[in-house]
N, C-alpha and C. Protein backbone atom coordinates (compact mmCIF):
# COMPACT_ATOMS: atom_id res chain seq x y z
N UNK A 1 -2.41 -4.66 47.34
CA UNK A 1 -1.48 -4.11 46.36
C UNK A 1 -0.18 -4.90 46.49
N UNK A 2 0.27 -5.25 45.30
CA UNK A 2 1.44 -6.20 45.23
C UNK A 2 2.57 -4.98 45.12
N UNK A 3 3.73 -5.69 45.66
CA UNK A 3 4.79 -4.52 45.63
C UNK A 3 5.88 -5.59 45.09
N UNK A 4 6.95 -5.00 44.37
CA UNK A 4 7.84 -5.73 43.40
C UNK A 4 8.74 -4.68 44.01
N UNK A 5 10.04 -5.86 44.57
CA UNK A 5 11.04 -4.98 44.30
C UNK A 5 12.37 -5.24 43.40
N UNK A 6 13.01 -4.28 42.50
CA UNK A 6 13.84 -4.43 41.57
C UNK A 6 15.41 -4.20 41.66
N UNK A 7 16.53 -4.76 42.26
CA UNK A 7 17.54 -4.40 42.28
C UNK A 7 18.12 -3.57 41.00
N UNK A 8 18.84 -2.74 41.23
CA UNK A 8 19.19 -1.49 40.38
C UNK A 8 20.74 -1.67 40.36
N UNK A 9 21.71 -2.43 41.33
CA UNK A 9 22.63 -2.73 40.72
C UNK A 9 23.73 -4.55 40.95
N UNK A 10 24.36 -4.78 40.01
CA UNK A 10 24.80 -6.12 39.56
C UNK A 10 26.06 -6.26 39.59
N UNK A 11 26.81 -5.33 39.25
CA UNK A 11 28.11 -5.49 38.51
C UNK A 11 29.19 -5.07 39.45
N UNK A 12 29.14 -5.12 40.57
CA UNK A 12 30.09 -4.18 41.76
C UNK A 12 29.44 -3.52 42.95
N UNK A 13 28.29 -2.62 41.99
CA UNK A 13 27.99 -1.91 43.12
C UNK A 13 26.94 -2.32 44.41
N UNK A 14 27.20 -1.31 45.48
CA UNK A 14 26.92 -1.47 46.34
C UNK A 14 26.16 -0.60 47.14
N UNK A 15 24.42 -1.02 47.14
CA UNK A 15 23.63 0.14 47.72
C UNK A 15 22.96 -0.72 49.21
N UNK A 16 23.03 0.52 49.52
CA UNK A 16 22.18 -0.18 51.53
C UNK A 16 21.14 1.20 51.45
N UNK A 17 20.85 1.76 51.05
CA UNK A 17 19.63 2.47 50.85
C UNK A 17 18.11 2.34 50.11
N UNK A 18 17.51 1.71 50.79
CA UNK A 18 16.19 1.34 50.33
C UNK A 18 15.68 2.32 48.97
N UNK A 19 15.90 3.46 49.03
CA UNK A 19 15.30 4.05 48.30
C UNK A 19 16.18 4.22 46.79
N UNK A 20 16.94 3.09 46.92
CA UNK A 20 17.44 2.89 45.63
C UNK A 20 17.17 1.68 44.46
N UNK A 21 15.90 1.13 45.38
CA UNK A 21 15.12 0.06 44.62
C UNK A 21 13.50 0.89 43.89
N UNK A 22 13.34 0.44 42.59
CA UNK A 22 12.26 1.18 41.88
C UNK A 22 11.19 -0.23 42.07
N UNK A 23 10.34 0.95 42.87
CA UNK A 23 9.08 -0.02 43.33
C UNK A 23 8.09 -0.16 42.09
N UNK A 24 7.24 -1.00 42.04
CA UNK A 24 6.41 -0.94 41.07
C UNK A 24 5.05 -1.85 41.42
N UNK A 25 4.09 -1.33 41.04
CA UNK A 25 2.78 -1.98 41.20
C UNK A 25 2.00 -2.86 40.40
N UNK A 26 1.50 -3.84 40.83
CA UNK A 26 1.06 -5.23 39.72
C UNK A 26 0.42 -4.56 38.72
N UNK A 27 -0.20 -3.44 38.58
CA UNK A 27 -0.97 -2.71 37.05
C UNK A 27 0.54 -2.44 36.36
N UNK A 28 1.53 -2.05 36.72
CA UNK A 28 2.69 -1.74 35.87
C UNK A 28 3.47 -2.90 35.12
N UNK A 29 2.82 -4.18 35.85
CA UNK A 29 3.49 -5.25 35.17
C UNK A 29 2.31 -5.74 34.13
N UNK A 30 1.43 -5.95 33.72
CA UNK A 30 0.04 -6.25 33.41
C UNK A 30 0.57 -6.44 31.88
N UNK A 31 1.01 -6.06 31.01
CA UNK A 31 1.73 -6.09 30.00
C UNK A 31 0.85 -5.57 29.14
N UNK A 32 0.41 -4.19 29.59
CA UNK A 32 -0.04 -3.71 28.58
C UNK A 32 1.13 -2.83 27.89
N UNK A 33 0.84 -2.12 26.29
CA UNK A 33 2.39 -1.70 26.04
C UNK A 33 1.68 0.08 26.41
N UNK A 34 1.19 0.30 26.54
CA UNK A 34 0.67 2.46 26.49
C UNK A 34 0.09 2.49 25.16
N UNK A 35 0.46 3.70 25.19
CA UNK A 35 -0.05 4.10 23.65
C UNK A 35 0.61 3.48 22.34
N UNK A 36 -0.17 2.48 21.37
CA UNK A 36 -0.07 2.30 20.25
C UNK A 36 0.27 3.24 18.84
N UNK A 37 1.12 2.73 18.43
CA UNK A 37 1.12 3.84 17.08
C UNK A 37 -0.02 4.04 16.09
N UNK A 38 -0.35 5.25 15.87
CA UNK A 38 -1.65 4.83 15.18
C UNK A 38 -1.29 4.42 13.90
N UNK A 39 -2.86 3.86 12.86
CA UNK A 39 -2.79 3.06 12.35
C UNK A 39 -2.58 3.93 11.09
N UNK A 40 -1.74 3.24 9.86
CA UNK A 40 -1.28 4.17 9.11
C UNK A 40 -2.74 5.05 8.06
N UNK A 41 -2.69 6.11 8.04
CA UNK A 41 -3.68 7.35 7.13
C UNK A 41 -4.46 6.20 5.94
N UNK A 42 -5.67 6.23 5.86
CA UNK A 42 -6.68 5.50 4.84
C UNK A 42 -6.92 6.71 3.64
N UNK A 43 -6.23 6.41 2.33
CA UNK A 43 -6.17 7.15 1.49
C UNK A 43 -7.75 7.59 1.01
N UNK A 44 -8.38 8.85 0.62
CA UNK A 44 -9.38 9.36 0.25
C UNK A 44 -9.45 8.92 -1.42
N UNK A 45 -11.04 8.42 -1.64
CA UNK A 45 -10.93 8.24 -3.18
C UNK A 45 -10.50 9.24 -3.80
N UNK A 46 -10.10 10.37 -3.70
CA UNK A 46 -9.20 11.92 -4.25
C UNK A 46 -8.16 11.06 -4.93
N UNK A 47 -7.43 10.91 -3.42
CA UNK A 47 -6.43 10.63 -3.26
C UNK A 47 -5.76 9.32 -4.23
N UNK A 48 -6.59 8.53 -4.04
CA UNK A 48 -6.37 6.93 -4.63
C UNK A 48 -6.45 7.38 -6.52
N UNK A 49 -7.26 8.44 -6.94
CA UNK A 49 -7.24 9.00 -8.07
C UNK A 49 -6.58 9.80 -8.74
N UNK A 50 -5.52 10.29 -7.84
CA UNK A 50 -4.34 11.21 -8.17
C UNK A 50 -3.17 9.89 -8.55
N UNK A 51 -3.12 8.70 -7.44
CA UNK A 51 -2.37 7.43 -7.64
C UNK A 51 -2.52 7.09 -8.89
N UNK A 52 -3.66 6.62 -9.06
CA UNK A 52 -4.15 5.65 -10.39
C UNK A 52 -3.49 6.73 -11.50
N UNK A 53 -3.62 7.56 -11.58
CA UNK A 53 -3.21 8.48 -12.85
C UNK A 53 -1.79 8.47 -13.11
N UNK A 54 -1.34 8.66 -11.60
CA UNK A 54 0.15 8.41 -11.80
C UNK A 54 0.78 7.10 -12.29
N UNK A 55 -0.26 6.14 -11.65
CA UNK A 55 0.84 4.97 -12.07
C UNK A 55 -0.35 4.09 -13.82
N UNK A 56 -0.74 4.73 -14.35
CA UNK A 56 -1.13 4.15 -15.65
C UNK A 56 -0.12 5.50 -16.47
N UNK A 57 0.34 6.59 -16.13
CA UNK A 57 1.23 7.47 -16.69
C UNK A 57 2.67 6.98 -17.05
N UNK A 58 2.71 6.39 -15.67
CA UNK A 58 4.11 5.92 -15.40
C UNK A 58 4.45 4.31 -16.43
N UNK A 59 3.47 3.68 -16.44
CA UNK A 59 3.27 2.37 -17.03
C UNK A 59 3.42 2.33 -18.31
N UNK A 60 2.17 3.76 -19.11
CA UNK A 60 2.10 4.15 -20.65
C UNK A 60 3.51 4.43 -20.89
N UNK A 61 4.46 5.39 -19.97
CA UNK A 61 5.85 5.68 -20.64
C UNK A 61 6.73 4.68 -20.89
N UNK A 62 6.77 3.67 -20.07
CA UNK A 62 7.30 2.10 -20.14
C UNK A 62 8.80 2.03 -19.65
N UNK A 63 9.33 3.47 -19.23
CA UNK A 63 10.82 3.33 -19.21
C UNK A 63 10.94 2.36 -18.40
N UNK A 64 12.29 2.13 -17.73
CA UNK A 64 12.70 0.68 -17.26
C UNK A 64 13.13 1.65 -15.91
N UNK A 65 12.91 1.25 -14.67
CA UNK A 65 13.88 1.64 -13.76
C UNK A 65 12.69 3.19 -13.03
N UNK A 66 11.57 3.40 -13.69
CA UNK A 66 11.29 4.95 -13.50
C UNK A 66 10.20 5.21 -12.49
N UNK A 67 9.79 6.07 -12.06
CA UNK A 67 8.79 6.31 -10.91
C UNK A 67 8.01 7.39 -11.25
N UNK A 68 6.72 7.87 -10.70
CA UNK A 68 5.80 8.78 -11.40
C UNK A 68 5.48 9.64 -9.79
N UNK A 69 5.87 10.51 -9.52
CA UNK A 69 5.38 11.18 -8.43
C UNK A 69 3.62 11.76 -8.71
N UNK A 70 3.15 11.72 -7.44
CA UNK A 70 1.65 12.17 -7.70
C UNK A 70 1.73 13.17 -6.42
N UNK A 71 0.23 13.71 -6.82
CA UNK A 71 0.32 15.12 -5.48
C UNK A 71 -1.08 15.51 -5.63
N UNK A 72 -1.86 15.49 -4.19
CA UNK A 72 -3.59 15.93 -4.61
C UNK A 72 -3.48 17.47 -3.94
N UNK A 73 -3.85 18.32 -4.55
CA UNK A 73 -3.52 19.70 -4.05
C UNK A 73 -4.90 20.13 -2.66
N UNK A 74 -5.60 18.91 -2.90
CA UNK A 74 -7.20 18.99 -2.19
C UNK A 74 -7.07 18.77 -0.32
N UNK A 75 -5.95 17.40 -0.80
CA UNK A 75 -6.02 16.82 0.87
C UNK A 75 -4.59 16.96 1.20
N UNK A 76 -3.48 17.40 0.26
CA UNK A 76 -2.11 17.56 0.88
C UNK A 76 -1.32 16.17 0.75
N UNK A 77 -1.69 14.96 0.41
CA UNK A 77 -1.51 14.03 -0.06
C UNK A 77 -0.45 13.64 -0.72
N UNK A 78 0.42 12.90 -0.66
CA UNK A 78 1.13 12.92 -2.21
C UNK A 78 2.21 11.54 -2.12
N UNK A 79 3.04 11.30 -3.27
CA UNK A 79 3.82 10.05 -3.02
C UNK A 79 4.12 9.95 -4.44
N UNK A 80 4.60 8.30 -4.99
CA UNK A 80 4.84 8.09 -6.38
C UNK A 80 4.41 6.72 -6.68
N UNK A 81 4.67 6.50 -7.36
CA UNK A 81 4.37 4.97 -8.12
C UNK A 81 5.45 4.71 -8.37
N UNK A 82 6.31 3.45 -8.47
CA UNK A 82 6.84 3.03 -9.24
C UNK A 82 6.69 1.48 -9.41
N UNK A 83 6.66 0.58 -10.91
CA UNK A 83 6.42 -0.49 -11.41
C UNK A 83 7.34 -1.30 -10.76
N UNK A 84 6.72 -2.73 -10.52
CA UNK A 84 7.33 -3.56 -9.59
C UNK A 84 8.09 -4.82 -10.28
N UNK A 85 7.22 -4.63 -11.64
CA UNK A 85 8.38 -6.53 -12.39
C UNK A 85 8.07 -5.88 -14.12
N UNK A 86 8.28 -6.87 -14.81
CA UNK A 86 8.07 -7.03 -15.84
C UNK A 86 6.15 -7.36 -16.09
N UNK A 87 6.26 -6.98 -17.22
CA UNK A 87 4.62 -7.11 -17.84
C UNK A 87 4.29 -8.87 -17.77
N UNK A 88 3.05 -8.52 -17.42
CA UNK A 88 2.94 -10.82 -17.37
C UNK A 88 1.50 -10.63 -18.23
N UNK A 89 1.28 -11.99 -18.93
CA UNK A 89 -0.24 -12.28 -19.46
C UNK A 89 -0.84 -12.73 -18.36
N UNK A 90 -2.62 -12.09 -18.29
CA UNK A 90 -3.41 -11.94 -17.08
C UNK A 90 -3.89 -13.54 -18.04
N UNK A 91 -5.04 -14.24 -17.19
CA UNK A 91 -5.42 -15.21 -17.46
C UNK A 91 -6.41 -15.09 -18.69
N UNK A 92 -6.98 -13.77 -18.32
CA UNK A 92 -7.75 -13.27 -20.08
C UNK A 92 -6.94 -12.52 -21.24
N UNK A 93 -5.79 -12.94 -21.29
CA UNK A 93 -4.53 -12.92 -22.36
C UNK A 93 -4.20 -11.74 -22.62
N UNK A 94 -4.93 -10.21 -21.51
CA UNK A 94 -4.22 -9.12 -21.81
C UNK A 94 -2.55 -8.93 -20.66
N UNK A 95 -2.07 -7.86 -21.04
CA UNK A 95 -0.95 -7.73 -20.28
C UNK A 95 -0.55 -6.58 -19.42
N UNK A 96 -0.23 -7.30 -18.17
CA UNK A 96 -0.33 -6.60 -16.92
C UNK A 96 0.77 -6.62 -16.07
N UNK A 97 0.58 -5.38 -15.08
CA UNK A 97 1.71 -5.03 -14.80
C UNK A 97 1.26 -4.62 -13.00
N UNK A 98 2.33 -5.15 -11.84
CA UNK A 98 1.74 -4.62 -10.75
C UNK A 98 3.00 -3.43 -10.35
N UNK A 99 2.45 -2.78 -9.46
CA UNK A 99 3.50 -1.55 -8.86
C UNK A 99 3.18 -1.32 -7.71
N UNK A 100 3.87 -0.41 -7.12
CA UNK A 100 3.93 0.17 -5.71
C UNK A 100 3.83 1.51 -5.57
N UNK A 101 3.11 1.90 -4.56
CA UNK A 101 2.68 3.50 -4.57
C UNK A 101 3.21 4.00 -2.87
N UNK A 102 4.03 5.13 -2.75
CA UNK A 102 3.81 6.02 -1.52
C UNK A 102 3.08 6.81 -1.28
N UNK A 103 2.41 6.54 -0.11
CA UNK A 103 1.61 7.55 0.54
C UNK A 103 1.91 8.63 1.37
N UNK A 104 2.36 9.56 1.35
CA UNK A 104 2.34 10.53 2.54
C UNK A 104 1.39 11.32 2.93
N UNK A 105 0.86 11.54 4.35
CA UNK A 105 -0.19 12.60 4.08
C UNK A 105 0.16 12.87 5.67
N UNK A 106 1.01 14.58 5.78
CA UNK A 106 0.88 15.07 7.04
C UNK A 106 2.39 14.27 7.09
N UNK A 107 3.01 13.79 8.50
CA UNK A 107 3.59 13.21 8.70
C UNK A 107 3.62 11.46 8.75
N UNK A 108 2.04 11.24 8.53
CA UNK A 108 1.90 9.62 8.33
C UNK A 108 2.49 9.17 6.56
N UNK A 109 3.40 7.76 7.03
CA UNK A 109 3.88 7.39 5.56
C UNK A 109 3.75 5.73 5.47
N UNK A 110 2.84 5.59 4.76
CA UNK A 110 2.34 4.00 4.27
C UNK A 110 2.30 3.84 2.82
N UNK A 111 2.26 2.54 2.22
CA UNK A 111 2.61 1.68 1.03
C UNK A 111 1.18 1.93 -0.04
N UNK A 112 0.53 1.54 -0.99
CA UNK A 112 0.04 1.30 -1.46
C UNK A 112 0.41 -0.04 -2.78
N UNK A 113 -0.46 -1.16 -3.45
CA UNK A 113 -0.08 -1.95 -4.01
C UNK A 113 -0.78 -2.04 -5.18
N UNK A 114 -1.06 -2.28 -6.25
CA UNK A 114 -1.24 -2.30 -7.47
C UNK A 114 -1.18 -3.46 -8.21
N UNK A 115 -2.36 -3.63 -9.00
CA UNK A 115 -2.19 -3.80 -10.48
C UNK A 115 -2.74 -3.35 -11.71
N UNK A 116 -2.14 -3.15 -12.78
CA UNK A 116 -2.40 -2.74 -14.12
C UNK A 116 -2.84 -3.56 -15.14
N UNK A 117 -3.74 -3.46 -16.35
CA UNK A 117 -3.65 -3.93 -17.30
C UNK A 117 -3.69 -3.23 -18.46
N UNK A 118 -3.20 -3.51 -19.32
CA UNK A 118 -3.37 -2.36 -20.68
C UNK A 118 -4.60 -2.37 -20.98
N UNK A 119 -5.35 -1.19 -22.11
CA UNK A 119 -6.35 -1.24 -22.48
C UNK A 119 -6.11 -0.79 -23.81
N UNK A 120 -7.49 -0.06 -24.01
CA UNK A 120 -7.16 0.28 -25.82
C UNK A 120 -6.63 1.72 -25.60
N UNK A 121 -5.66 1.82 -26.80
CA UNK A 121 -4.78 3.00 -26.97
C UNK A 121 -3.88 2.98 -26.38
N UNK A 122 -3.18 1.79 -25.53
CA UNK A 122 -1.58 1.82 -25.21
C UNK A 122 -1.93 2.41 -23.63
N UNK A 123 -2.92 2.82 -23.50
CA UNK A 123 -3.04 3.07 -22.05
C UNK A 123 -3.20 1.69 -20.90
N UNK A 124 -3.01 1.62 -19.57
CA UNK A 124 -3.19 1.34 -18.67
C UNK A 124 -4.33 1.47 -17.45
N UNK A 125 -5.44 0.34 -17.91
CA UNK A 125 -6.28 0.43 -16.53
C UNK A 125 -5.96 -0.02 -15.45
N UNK A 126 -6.05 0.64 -14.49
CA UNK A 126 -5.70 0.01 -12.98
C UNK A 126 -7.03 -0.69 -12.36
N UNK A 127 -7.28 -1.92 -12.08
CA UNK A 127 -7.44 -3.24 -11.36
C UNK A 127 -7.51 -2.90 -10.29
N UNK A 128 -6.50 -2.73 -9.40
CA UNK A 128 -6.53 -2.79 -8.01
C UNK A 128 -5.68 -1.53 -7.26
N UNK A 129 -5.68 -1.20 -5.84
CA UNK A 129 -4.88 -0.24 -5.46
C UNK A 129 -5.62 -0.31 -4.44
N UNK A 130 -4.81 -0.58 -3.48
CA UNK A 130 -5.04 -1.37 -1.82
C UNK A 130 -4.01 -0.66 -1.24
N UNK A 131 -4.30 -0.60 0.24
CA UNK A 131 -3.26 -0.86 1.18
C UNK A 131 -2.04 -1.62 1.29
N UNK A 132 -1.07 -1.96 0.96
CA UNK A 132 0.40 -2.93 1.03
C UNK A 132 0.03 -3.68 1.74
N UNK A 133 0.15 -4.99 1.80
CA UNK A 133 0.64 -5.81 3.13
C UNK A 133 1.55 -6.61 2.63
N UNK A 134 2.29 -7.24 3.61
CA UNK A 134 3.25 -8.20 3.50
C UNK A 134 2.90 -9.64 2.88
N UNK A 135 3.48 -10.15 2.26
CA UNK A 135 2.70 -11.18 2.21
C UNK A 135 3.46 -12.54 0.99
């Protein structure tokens, strides 16, 4: 067993008592970190379907600046959408739109990411709706 010892003070003071050094054992240095945060809540297709509604709602109204709260009464779920740029032409010449969704569920709170395209009747099909990442 390896023993490490750590001086506890620098700046003046002055200890002659052994038991004022914090011993520690080579598993304490090992660099593991403990417990990890867990990994953020994986939305339920419920859930991802309460989203989608919100944000082709939020899209059809078109205001500028606006957000669409959603809420699944099933899993406790809930968050909003709101649109992330201006409308762009998709490469098959309809027009689309991406956004951002909150997730809360319980005390866990993660991103969701989006895209839209219009369809017939001024409505909005949603494409995609993932997990956020950076990127």
């Amino acid at each position: 067993m390896t023993l490490i010892l750590i001086g506890l003070g620098s700046g003046g003071c002055s200890l002659s008592c052994p038991d004022a050094y914090a011993k520690m054992h080579a598993a304490d240095v090992t660099g593991t970190l403990g417990k990890q945060p867990a990994a953020p809540p994986v939305p339920t297709e419920s859930d991802l379907a309460f989203a989608r509604t919100a944000a082709s709602d939020v899209l059809t109204k078109g205001d500028k600046d606006s957000s669409q709260p959603w809420e699944n009464p099933e899993t406790g779920a809930r968050g909003s959408v709101t649109p992330l740029s201006q409308a762009y032409s998709a490469e098959d010449g309809r027009t689309c739109r991406d956004f951002l969704a909150s997730y809360v569920n319980g005390r866990s709170e993660s991103w969701l990411q989006g895209a839209a395209c219009k369809a017939g009747h001024g409505r909005w099909e949603i494409h995609t709706i993932k997990p956020w990442t950076r990127g």
